[in-house]
N, C-alpha and C. Protein backbone atom coordinates (compact mmCIF):
# COMPACT_ATOMS: atom_id res chain seq x y z
N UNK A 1 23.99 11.77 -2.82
CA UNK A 1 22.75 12.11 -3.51
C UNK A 1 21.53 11.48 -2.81
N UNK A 2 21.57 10.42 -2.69
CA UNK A 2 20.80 9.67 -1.95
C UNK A 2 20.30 9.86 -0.49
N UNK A 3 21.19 10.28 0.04
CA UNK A 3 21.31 10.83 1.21
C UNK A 3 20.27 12.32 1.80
N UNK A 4 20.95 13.04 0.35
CA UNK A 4 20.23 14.70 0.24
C UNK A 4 18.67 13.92 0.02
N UNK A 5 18.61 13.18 -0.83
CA UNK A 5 17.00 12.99 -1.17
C UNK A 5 16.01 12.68 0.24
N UNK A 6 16.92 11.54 0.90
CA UNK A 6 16.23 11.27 1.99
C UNK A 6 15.83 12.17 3.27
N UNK A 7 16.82 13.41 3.34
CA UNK A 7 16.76 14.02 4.31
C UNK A 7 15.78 15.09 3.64
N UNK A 8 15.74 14.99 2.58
CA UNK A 8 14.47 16.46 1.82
C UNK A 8 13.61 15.30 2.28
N UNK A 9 13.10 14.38 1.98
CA UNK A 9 12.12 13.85 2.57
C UNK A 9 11.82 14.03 4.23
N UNK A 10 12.57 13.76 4.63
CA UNK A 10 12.58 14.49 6.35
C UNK A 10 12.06 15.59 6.66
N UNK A 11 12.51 16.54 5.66
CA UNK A 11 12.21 17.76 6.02
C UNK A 11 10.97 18.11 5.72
N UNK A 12 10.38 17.41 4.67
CA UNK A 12 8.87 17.21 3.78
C UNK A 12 8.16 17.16 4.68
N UNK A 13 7.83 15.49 5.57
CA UNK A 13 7.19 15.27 6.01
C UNK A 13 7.15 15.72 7.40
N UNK A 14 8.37 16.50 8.06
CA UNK A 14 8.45 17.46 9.61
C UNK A 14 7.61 18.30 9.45
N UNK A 15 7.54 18.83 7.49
CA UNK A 15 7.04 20.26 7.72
C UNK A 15 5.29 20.26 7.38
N UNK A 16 5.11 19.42 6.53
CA UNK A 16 3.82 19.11 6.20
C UNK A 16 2.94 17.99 7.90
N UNK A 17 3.57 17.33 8.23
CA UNK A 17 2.85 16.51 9.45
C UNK A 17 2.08 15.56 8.87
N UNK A 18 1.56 15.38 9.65
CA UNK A 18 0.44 14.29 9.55
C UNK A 18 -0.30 14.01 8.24
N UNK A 19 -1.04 15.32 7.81
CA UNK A 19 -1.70 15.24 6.58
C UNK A 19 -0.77 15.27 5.24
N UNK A 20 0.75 15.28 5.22
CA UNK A 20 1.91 15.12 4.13
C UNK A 20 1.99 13.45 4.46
N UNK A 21 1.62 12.87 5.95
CA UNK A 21 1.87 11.38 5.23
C UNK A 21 0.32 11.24 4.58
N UNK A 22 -0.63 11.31 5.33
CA UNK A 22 -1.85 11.08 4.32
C UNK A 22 -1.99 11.39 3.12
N UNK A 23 -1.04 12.37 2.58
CA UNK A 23 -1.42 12.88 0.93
C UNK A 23 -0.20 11.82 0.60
N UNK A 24 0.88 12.02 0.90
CA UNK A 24 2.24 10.72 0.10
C UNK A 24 1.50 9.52 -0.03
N UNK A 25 0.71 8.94 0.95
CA UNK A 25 0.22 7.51 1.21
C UNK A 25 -0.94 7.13 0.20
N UNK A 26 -1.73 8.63 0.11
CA UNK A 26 -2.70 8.11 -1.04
C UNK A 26 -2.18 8.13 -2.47
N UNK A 27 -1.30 9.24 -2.56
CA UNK A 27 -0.10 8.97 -4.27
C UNK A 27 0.23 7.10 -4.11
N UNK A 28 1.22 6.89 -2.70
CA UNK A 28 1.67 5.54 -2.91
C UNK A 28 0.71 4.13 -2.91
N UNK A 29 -0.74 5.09 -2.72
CA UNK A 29 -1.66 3.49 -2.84
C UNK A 29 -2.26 3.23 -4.10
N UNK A 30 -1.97 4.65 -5.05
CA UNK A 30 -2.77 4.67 -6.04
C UNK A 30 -2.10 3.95 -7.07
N UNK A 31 -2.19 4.20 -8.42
CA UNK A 31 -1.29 3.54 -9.42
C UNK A 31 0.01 4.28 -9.26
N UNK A 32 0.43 5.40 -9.01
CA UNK A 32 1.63 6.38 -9.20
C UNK A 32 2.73 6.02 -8.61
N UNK A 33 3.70 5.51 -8.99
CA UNK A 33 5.07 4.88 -8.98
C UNK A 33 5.83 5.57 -7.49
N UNK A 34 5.08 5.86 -6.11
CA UNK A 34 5.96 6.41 -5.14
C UNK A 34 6.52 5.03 -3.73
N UNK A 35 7.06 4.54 -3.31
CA UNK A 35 7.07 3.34 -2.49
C UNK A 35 6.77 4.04 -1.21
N UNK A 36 6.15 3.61 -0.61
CA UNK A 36 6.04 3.40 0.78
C UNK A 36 7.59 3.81 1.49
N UNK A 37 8.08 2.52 1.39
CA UNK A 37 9.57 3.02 1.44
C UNK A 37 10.31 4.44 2.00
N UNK A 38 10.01 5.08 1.02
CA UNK A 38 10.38 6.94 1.16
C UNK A 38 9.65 7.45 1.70
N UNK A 39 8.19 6.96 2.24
CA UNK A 39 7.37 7.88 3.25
C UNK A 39 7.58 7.65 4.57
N UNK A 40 6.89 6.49 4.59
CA UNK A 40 7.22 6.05 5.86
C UNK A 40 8.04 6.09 6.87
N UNK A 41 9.35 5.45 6.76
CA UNK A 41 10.46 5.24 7.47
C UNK A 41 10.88 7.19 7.59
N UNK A 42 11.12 8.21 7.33
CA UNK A 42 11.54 9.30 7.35
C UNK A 42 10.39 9.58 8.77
N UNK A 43 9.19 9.35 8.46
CA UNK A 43 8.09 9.36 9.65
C UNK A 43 8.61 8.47 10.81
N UNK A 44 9.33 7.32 10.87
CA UNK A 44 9.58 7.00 11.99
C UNK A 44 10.59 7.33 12.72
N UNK A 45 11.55 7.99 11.79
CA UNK A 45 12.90 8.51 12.18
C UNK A 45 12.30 9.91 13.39
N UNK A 46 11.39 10.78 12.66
CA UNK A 46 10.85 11.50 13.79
C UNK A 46 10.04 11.41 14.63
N UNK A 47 9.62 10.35 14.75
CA UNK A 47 8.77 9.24 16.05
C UNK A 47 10.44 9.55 16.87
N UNK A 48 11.47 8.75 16.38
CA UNK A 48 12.61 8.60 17.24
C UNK A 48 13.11 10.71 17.76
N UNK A 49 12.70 11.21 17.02
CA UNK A 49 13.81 12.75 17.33
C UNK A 49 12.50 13.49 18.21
N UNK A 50 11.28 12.46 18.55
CA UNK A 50 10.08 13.20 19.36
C UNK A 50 9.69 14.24 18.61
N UNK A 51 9.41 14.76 16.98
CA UNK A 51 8.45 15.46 16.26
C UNK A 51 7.67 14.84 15.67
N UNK A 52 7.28 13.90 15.99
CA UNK A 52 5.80 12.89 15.62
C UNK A 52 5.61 11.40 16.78
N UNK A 53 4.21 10.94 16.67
CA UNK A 53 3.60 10.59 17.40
C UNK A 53 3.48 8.92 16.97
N UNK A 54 4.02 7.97 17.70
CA UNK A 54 3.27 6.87 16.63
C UNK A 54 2.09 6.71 16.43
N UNK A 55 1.07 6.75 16.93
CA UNK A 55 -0.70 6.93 16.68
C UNK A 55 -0.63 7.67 15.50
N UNK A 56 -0.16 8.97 15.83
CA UNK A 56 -0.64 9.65 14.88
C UNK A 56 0.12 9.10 13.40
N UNK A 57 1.61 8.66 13.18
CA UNK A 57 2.17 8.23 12.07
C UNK A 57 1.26 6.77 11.69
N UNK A 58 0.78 6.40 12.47
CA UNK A 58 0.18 5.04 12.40
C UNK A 58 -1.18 5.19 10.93
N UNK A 59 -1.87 5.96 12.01
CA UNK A 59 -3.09 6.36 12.01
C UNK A 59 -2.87 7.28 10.19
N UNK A 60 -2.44 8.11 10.00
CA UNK A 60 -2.35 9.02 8.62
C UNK A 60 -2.14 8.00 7.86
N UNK A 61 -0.57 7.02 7.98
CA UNK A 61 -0.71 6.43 6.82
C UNK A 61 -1.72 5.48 6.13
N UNK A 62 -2.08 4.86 7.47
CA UNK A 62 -3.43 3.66 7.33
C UNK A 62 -4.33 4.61 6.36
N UNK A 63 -4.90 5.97 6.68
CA UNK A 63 -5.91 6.74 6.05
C UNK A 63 -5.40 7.05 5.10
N UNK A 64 -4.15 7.53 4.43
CA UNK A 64 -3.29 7.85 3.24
C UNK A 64 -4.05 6.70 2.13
N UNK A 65 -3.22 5.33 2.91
CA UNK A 65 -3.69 4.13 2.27
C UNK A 65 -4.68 3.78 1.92
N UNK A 66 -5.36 3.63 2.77
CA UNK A 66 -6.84 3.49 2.74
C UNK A 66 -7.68 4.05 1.64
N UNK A 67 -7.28 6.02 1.22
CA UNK A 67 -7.73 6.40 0.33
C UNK A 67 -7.53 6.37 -0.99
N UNK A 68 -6.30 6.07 -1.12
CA UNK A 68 -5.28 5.78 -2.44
C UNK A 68 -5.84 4.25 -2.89
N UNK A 69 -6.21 4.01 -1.96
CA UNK A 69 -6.72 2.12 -2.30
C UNK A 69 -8.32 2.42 -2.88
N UNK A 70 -9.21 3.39 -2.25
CA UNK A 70 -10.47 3.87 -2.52
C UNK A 70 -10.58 4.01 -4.04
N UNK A 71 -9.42 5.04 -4.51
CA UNK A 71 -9.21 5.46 -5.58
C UNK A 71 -9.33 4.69 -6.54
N UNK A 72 -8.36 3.51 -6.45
CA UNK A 72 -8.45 2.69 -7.39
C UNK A 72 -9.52 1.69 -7.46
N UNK A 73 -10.27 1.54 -5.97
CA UNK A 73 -11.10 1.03 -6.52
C UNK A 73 -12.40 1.18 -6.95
N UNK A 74 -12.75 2.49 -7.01
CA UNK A 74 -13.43 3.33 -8.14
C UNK A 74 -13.34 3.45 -9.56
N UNK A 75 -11.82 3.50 -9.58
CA UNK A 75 -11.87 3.38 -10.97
C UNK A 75 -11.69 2.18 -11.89
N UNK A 76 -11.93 1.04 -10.87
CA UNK A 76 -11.84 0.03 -11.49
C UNK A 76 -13.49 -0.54 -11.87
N UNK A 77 -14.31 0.15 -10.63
CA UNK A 77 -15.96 -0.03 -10.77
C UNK A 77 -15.80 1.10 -11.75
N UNK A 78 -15.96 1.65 -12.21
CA UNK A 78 -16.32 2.59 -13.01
C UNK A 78 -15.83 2.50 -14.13
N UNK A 79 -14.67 1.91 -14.57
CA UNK A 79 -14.19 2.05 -16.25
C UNK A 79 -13.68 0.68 -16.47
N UNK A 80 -13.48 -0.15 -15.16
CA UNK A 80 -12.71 -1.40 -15.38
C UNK A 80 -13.25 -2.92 -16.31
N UNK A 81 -14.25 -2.98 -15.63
CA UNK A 81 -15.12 -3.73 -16.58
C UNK A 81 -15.36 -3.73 -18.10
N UNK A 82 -15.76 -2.28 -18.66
CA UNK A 82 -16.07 -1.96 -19.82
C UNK A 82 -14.54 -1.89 -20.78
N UNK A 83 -13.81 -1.72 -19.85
CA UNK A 83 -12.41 -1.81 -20.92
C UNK A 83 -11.46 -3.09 -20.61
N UNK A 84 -11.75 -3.66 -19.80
CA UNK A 84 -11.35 -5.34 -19.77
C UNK A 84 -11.82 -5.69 -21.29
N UNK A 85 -13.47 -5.90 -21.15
CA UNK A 85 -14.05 -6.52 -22.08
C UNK A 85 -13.55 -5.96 -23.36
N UNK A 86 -13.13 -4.97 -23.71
CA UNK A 86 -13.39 -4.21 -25.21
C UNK A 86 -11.83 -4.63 -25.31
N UNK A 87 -10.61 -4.46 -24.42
CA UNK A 87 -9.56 -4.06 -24.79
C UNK A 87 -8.72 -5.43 -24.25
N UNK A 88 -9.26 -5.83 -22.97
CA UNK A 88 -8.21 -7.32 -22.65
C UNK A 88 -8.15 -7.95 -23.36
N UNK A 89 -8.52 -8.27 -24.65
CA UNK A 89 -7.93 -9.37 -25.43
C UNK A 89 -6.14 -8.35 -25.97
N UNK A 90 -6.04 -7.65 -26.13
CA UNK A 90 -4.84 -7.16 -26.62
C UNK A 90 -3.51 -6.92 -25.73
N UNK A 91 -4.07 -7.19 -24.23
CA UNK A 91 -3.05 -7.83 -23.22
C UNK A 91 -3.33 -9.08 -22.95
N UNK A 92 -4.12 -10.21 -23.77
CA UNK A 92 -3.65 -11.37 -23.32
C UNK A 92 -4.84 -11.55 -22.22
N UNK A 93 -6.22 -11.08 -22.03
CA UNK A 93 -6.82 -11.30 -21.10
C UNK A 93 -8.25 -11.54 -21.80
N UNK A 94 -8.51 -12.99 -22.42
CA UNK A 94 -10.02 -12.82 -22.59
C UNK A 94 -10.98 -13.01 -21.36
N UNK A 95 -12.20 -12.50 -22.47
CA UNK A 95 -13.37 -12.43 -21.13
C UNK A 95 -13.30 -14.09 -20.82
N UNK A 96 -12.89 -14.79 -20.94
CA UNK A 96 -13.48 -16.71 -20.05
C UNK A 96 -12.26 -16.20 -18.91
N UNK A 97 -10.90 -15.69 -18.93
CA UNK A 97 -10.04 -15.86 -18.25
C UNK A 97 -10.64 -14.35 -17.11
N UNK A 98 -10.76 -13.11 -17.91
CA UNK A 98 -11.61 -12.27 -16.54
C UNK A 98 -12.50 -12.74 -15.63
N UNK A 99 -13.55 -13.49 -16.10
CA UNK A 99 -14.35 -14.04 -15.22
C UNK A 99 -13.81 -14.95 -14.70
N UNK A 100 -13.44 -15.91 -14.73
CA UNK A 100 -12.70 -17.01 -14.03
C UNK A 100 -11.40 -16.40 -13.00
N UNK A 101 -11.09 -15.00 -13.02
CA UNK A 101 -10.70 -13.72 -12.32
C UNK A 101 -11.52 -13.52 -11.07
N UNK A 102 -12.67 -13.03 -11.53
CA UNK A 102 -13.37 -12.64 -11.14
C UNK A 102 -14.23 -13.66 -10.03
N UNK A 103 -14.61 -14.52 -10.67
CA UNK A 103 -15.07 -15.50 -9.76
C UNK A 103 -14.26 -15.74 -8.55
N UNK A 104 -12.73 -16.23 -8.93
CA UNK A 104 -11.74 -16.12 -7.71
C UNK A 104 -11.53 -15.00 -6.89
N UNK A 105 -12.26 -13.90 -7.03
CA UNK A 105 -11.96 -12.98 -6.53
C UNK A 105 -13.34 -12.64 -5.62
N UNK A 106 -14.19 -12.87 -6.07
CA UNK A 106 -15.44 -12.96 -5.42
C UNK A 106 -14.80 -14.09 -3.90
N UNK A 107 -14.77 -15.49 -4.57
CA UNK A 107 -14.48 -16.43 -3.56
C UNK A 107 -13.27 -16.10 -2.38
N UNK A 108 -12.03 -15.40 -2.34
CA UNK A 108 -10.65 -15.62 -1.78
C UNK A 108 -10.63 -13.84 -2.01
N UNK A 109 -11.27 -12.98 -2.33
CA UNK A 109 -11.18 -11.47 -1.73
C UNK A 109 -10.87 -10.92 -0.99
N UNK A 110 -11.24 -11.41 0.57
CA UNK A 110 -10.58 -10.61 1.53
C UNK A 110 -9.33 -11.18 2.24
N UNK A 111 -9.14 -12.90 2.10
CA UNK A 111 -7.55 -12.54 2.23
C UNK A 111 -6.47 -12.20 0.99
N UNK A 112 -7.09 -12.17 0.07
CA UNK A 112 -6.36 -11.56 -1.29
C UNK A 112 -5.93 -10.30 -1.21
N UNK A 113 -7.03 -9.76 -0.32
CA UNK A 113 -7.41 -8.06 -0.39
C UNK A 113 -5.92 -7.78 0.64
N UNK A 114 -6.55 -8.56 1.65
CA UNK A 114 -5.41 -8.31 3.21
C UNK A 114 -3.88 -8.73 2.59
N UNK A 115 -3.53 -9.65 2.08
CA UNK A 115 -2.33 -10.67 1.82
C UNK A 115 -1.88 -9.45 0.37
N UNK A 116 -2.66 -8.83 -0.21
CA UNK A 116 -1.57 -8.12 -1.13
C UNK A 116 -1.13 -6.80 -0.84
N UNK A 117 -2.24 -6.67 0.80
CA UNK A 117 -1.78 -4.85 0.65
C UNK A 117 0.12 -4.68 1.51
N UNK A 118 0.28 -6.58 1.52
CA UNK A 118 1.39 -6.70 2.34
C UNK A 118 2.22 -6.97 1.55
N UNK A 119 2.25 -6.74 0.10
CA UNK A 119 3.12 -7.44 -1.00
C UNK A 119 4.17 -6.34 -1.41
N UNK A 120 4.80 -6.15 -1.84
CA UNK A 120 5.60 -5.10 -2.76
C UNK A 120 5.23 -5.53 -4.01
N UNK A 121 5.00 -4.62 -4.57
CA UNK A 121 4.71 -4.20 -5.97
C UNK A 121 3.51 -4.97 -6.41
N UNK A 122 2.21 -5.30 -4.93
CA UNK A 122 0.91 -5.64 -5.37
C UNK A 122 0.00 -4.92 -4.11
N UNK A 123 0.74 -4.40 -3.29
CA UNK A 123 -0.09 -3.14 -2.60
C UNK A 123 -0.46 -2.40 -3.46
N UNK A 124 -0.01 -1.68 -3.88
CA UNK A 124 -0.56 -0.73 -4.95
C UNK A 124 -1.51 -0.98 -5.89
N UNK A 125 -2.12 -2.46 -6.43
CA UNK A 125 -3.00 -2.49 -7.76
C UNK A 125 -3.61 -3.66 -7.23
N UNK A 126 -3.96 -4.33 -5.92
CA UNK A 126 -4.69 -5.23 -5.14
C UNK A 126 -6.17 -4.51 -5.43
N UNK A 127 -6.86 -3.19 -5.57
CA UNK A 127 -7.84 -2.70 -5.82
C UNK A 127 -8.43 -2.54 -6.59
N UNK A 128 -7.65 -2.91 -7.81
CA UNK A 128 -8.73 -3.11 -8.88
C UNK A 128 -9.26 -4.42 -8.93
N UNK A 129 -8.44 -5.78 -8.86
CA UNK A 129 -9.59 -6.71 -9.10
C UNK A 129 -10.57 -6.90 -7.59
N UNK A 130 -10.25 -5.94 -6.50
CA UNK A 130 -11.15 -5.66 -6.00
C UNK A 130 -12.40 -4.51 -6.34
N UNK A 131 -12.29 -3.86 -6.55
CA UNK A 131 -13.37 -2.81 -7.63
C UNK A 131 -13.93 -3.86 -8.81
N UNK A 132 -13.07 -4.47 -9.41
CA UNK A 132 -13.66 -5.09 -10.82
C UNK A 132 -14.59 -6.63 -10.63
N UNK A 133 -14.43 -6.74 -9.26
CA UNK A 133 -15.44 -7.99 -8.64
C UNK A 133 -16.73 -7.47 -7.85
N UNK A 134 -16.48 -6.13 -7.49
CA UNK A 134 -16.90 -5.15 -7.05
C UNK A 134 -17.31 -6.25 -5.26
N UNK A 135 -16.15 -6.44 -4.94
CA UNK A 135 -15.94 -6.87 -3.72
C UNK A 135 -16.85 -5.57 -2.45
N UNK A 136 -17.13 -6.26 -1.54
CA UNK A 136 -18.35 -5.59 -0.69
C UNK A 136 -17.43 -4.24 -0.10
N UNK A 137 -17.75 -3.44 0.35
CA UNK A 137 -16.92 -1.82 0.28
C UNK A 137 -16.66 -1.78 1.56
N UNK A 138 -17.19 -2.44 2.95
CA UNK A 138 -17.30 -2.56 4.23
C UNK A 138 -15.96 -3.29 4.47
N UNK A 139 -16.34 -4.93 3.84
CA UNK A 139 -14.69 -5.48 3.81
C UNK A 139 -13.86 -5.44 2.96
N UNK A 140 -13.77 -4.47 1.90
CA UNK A 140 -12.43 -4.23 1.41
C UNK A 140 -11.73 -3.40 2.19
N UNK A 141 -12.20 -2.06 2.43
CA UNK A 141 -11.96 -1.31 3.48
C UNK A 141 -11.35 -2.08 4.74
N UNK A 142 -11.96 -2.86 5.40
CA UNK A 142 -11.11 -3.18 6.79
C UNK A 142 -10.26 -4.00 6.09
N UNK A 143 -9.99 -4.39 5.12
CA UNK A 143 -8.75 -5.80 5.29
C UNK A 143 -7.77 -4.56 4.38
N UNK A 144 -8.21 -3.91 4.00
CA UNK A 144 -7.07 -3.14 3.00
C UNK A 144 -6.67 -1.96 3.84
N UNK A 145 -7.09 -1.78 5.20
CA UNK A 145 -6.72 -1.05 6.20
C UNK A 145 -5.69 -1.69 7.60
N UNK A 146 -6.54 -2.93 7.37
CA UNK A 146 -5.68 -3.82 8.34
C UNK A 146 -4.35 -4.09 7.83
N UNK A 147 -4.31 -4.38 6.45
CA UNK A 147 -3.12 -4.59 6.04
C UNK A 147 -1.86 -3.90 5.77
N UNK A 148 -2.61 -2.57 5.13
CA UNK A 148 -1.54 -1.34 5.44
C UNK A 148 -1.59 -0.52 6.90
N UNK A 149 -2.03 -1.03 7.67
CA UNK A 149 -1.74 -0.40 9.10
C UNK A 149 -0.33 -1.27 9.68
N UNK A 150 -0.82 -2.80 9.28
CA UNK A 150 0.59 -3.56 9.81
C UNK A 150 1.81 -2.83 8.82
N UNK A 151 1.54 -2.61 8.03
CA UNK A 151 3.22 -2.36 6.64
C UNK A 151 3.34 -1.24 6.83
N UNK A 152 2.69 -0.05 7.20
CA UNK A 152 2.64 1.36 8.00
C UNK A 152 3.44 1.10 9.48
N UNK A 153 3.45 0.18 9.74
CA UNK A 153 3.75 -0.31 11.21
C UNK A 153 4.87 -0.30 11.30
N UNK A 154 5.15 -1.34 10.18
CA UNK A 154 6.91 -2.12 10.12
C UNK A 154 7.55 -1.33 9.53
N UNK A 155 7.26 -0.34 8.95
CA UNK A 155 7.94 0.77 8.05
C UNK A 155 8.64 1.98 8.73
N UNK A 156 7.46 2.11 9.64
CA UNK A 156 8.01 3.10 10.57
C UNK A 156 8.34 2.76 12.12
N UNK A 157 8.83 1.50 12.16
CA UNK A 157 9.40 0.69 13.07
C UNK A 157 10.99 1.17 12.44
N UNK A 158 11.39 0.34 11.04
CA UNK A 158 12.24 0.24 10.79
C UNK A 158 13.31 1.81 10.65
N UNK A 159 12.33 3.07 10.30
CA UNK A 159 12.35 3.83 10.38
C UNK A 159 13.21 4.91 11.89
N UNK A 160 11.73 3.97 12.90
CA UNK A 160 13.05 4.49 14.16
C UNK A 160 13.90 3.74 14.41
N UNK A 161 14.45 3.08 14.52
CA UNK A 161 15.29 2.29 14.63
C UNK A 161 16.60 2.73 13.57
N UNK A 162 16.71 2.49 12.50
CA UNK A 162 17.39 2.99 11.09
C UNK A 162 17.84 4.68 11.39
N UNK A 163 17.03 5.67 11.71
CA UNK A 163 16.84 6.62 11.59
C UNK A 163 17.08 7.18 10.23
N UNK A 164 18.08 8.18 9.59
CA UNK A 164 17.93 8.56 8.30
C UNK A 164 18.36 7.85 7.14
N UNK A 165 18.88 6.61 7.46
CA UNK A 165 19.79 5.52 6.66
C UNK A 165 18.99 5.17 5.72
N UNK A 166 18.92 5.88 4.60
CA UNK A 166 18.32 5.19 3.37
C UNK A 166 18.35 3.48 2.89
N UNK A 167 19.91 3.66 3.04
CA UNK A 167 20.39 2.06 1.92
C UNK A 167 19.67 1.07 3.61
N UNK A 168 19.91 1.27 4.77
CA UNK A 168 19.41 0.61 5.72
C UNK A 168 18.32 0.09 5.82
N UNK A 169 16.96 1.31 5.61
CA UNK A 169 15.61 0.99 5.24
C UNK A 169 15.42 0.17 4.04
N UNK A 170 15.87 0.64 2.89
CA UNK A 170 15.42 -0.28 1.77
C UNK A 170 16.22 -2.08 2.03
N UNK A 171 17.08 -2.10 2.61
CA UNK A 171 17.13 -3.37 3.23
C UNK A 171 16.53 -4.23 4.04
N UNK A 172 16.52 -3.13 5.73
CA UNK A 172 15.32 -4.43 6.06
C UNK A 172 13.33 -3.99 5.82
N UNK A 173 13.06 -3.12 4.68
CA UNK A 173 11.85 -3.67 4.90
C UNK A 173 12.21 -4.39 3.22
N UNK A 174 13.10 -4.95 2.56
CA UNK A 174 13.00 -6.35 1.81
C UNK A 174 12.73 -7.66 2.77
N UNK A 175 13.83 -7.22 3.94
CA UNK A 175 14.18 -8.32 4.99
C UNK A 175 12.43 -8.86 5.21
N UNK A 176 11.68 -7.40 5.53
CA UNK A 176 10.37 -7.38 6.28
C UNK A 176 9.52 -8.36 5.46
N UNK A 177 9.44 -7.97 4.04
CA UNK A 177 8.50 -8.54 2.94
C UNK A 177 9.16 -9.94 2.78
N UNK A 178 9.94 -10.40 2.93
CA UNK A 178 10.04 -12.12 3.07
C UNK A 178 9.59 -12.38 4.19
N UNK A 179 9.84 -11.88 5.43
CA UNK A 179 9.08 -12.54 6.74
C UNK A 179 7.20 -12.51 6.39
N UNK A 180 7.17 -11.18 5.69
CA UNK A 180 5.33 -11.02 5.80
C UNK A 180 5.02 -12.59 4.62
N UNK A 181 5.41 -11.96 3.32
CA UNK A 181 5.17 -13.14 2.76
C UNK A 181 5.04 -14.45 3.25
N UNK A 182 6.26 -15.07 3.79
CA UNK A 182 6.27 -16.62 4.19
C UNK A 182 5.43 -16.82 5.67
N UNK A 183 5.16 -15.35 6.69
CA UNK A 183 4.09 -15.43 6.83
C UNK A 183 2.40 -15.74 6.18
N UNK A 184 2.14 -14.72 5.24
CA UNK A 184 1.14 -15.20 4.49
C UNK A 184 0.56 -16.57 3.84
N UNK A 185 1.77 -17.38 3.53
CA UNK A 185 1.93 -18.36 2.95
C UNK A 185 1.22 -19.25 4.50
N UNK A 186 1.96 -19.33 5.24
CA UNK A 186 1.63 -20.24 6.72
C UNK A 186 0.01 -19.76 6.22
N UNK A 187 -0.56 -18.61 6.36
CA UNK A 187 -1.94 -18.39 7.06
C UNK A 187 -2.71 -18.81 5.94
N UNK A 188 -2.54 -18.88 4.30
CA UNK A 188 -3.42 -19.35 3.05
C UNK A 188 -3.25 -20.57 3.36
């Protein structure tokens, strides 16, 4: 089963190109439950069979990312603030603890910004308390590009290498996210 899924993914992204990783990449940057994982690596497998380019696999997902990250952080300038305040107390978030959020986020933003787009399961929502600090739009953009260009990188590294091996990929890019992490850790 697993197998069939991965290779429909193969066939997805052979047939769509370039702009099928840019549309998967902005679903997987946004809030919407898709991993990286399943895009990527299928893209590097055809880096390896010579029907894609690494620039070009490079390059889409960074912009995938990039826009899916945009997304959210629009809608975090735009509705995030006003429903923190009205509604975070009912998750446990008063306004002394948002701002004191916020402040840290002002201060430690862009390696916060860079250091989560390398996280699992904080790539994806690193953009709102960037939107909700309303962090400068010049450097969120490059560090939230820099960051998913490297994890775009290693993804579809692991990808050629792996080729269609599902259970393979979801192994070493775990392997990957402890090296990035305890990287990160050295560089904070």
């Amino acid at each position: 089963m697993l197998q069939t899924f991965f290779s429909w993914l193969v066939d997805i992204i052979g047939s769509m190109g370039y702009t099928g990783i840019v549309f998967l990449m902005f679903i997987e940057s946004t809030f919407i439950p898709l991993p990286s994982e399943l895009v990527i690596p299928p893209a590097g497998y055809l880096i390896s069979q010579n029907q894609m380019h690494w620039s070009g696999v490079l390059v889409s997902g960074t912009v995938g990312s990039l826009l899916g990250a945009l997304c959210n952080y629009a809608i975090a300038i735009y509705f995030g603030r006003p429903f923190i305040l009205k509604y975070g107390k009912y998750f446990g978030v008063s306004k002394d603890h948002f701002e004191k959020g916020e402040r840290f986020f002002k201060s430690h933003g862009s390696i916060s910004t860079f250091i989560g787009r390398l996280i699992l399961g904080i790539r994806h929502y690193i953009s709102f308390p960037a939107g909700l600090a309303r962090m400068d739009l010049k450097k969120f953009c490059f560090y939230t590009s820099f960051g998913a260009g490297i994890w775009v990188g290693i993804l579809a590294y692991i990808g050629y290498l792996v080729g269609n091996n599902k259970e393979l990929v979801f192994a070493y890019s775990k392997q990957w996210s402890v090296y990035i992490i305890s990287g990160c850790i050295l560089i904070v």
